[in-house]
C-alpha atoms as a PDB file:
ATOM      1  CA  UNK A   1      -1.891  39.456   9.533  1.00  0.00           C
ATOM      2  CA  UNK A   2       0.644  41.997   9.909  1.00  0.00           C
ATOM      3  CA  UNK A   3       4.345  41.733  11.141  1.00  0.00           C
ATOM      4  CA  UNK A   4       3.494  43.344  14.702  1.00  0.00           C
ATOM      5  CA  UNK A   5       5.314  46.237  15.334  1.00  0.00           C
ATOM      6  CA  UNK A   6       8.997  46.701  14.110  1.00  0.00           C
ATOM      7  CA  UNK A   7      11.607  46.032  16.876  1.00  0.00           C
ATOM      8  CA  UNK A   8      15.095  48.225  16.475  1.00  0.00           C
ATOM      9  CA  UNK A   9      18.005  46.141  15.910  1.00  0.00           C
ATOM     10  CA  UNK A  10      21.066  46.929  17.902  1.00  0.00           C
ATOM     11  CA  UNK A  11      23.112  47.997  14.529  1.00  0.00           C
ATOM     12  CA  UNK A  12      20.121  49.936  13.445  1.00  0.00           C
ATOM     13  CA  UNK A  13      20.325  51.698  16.786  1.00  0.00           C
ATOM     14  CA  UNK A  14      23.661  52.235  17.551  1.00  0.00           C
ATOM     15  CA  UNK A  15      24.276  53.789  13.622  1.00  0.00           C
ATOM     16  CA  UNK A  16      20.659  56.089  14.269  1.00  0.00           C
ATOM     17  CA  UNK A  17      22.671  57.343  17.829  1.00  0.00           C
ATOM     18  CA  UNK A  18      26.057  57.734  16.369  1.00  0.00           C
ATOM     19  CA  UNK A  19      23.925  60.324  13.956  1.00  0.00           C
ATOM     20  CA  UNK A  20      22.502  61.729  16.420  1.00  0.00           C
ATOM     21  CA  UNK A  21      25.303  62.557  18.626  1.00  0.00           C
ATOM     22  CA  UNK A  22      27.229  64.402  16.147  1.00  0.00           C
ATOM     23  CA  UNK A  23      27.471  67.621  15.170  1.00  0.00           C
ATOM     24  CA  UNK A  24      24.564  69.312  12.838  1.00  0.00           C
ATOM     25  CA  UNK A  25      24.011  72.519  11.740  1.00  0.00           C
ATOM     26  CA  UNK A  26      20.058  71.548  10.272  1.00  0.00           C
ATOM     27  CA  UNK A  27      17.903  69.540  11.831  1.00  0.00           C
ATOM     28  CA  UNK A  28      15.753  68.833   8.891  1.00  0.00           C
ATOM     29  CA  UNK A  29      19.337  67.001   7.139  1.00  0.00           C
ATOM     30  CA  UNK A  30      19.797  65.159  10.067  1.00  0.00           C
ATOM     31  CA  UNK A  31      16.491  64.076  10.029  1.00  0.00           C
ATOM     32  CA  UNK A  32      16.691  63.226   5.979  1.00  0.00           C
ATOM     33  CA  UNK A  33      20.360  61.628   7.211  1.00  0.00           C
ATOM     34  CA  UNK A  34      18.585  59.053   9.861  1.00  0.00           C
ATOM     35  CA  UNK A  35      15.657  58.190   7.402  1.00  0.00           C
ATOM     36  CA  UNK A  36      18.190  57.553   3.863  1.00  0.00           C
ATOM     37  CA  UNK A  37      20.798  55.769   6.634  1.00  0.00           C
ATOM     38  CA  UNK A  38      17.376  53.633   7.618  1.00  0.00           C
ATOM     39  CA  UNK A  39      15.861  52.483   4.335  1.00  0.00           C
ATOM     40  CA  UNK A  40      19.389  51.598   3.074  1.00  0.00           C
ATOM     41  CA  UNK A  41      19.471  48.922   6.160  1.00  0.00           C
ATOM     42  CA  UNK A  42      16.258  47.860   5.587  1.00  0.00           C
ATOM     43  CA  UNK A  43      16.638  47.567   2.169  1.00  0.00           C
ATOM     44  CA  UNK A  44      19.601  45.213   2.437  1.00  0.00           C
ATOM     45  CA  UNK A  45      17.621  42.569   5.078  1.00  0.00           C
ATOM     46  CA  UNK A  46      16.185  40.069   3.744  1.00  0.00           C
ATOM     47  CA  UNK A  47      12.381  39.497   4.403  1.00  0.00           C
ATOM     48  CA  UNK A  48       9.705  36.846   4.696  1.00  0.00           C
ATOM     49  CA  UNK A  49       6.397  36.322   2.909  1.00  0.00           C
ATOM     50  CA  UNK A  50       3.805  33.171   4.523  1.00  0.00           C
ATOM     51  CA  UNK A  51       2.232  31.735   1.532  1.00  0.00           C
ATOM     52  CA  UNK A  52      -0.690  29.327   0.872  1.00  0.00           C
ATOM     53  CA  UNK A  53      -1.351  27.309  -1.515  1.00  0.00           C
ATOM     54  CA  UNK A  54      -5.341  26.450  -2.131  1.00  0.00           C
ATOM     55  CA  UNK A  55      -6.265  22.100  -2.096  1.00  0.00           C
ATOM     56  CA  UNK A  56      -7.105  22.704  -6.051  1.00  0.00           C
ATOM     57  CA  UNK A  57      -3.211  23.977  -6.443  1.00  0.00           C
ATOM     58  CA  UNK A  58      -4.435  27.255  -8.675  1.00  0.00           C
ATOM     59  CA  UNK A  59      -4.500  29.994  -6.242  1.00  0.00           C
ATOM     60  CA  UNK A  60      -1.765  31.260  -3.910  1.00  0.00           C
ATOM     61  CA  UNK A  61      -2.114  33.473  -1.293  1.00  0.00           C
ATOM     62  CA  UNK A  62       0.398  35.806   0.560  1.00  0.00           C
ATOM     63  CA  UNK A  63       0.691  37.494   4.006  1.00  0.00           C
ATOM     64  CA  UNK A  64       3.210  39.510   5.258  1.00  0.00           C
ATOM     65  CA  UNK A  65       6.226  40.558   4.823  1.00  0.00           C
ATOM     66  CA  UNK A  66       7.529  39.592   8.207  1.00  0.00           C
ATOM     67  CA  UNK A  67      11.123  40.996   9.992  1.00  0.00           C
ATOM     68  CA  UNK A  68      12.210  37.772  10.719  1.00  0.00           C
ATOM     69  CA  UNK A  69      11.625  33.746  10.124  1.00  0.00           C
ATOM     70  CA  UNK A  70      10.558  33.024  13.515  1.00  0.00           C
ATOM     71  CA  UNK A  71       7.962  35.691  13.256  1.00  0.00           C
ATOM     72  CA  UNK A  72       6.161  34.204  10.166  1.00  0.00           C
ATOM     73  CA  UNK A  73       6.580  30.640  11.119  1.00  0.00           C
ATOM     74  CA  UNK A  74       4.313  31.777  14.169  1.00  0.00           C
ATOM     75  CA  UNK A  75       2.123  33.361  12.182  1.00  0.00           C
ATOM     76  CA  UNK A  76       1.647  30.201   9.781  1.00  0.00           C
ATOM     77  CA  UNK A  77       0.048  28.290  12.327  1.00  0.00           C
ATOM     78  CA  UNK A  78      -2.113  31.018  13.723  1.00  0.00           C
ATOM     79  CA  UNK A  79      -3.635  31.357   9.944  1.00  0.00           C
ATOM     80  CA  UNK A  80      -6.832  30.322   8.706  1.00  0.00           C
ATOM     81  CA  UNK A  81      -7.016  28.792   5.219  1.00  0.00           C
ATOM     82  CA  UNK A  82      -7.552  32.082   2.853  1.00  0.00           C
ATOM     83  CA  UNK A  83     -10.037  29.784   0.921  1.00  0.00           C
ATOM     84  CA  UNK A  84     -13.093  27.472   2.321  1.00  0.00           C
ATOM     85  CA  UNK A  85     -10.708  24.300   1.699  1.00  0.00           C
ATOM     86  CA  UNK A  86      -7.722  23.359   3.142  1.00  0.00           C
ATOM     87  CA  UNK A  87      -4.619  25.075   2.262  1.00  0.00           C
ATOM     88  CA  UNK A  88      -0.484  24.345   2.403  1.00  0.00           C
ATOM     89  CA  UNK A  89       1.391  26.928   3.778  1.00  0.00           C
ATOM     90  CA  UNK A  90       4.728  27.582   4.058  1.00  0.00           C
ATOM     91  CA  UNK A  91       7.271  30.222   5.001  1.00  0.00           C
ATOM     92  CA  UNK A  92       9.294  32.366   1.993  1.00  0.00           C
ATOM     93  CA  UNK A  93      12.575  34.272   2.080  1.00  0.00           C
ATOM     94  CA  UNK A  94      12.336  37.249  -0.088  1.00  0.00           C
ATOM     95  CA  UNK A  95      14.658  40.168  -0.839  1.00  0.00           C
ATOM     96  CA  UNK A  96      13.549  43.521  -1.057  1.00  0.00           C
ATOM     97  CA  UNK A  97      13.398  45.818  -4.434  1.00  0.00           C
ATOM     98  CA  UNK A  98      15.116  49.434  -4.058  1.00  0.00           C
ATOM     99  CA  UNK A  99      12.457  52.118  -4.703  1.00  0.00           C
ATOM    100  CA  UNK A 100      13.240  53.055  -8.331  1.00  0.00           C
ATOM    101  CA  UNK A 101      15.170  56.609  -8.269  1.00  0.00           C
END
């Protein structure tokens, strides 16, 4: 499962259309401008990971990452054990890691 396709936030929007609206000489900086000003946003939200833990407790499995909480909890119960027995799942909150520079 996948997170579905990403949904602007309001703040993400109204920061890409102040950008936009300014003044630039080169589009290809504005362009690196609206893609740094992204991942720095993204980078600071936090995240969500569904994972399952097998019946015999040795394997875990992950799917995700998710946007939100309320779109992995849905997902959770859609989910199929990732092994033939049954599995516990639950929903994590995980942070991202800043590409290394």
């Amino acid at each position: 499962m996948n997170a579905g396709p990403m949904r602007a936030k309001p703040t993400e929007l109204k920061k890409v259309i102040s950008l936009l609206e300014a003044e630039h000489p080169d589009v290809k900086d504005l362009a690196k401008q609206v893609m740094t000003t992204l991942q720095t946003m993204w980078q600071a939200q936090n995240h969500y990971v569904i994972m399952m833990l097998d019946q015999s407790g040795k394997k875990i499995c992950t799917f995700g990452a998710y946007y939100t909480q309320n779109q992995a909890e849905k997902d959770l119960f859609r989910l199929s054990s990732p092994t033939p027995q049954p599995a516990r799942g639950w929903v994590q909150k995980i942070k991202g890691v800043p590409d290394a520079v």
